[in-house]
Protein backbone atom coordinates (compact mmCIF):
# COMPACT_ATOMS: atom_id res chain seq x y z
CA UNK A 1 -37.60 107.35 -43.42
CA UNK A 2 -40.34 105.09 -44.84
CA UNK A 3 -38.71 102.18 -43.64
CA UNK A 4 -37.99 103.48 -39.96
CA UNK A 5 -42.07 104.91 -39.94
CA UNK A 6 -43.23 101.80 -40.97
CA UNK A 7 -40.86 99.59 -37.93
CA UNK A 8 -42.29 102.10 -35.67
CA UNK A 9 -46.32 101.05 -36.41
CA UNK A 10 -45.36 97.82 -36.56
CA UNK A 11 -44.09 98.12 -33.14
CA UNK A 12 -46.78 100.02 -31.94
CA UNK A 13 -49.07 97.32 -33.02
CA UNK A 14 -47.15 94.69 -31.26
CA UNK A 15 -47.38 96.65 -27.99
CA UNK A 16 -51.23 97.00 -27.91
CA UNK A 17 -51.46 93.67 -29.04
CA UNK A 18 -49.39 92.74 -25.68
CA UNK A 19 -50.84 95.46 -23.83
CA UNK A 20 -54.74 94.03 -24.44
CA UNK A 21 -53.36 90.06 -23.90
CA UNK A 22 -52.05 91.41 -20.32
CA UNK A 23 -55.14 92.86 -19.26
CA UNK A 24 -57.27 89.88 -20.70
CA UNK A 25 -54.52 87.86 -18.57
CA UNK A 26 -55.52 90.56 -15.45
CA UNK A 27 -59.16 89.79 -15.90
CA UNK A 28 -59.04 85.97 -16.28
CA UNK A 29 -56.82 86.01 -12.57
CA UNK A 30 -59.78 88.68 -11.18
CA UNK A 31 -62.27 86.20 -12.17
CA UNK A 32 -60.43 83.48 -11.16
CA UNK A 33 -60.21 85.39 -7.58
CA UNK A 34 -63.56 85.78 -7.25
CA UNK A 35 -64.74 82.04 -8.08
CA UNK A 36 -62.02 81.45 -5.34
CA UNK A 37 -63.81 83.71 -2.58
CA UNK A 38 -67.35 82.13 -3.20
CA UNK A 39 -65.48 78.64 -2.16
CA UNK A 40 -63.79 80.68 0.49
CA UNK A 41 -60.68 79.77 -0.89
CA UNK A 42 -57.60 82.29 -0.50
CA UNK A 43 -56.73 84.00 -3.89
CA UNK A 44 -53.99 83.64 -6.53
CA UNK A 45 -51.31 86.54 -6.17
CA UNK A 46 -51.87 88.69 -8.77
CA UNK A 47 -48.41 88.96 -10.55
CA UNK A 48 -46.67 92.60 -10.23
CA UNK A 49 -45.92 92.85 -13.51
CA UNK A 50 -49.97 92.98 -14.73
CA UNK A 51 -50.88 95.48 -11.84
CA UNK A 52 -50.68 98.29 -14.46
CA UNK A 53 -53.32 96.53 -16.67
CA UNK A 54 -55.54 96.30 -13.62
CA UNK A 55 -59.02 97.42 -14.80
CA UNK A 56 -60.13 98.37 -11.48
């Protein structure tokens, strides 16, 4: 059981790890979006996949 608790925080870690890249990724393309508008540029699509992580 050690072994199998031990895989599961490891896991664990490597999902927030993930989880915090993807929103830093989310915020980066919202930034990026708004330096766009000012130049009244049109936006990058924001990928479907990092809509969850939106910090909105």
């Amino acid at each position: 059981m050690d072994h199998l608790t031990t895989l599961v925080e490891t896991k664990k870690a490597e999902v927030s790890a993930l989880e915090r890249l993807l929103r830093m990724a989310m915020r980066i393309i919202r930034r990026a979006n708004r330096r766009l508008a000012v130049r009244q540029k049109p936006p990058e699509e924001i990928p479907l996949e990092l809509v969850p992580y939106s910090i909105d």
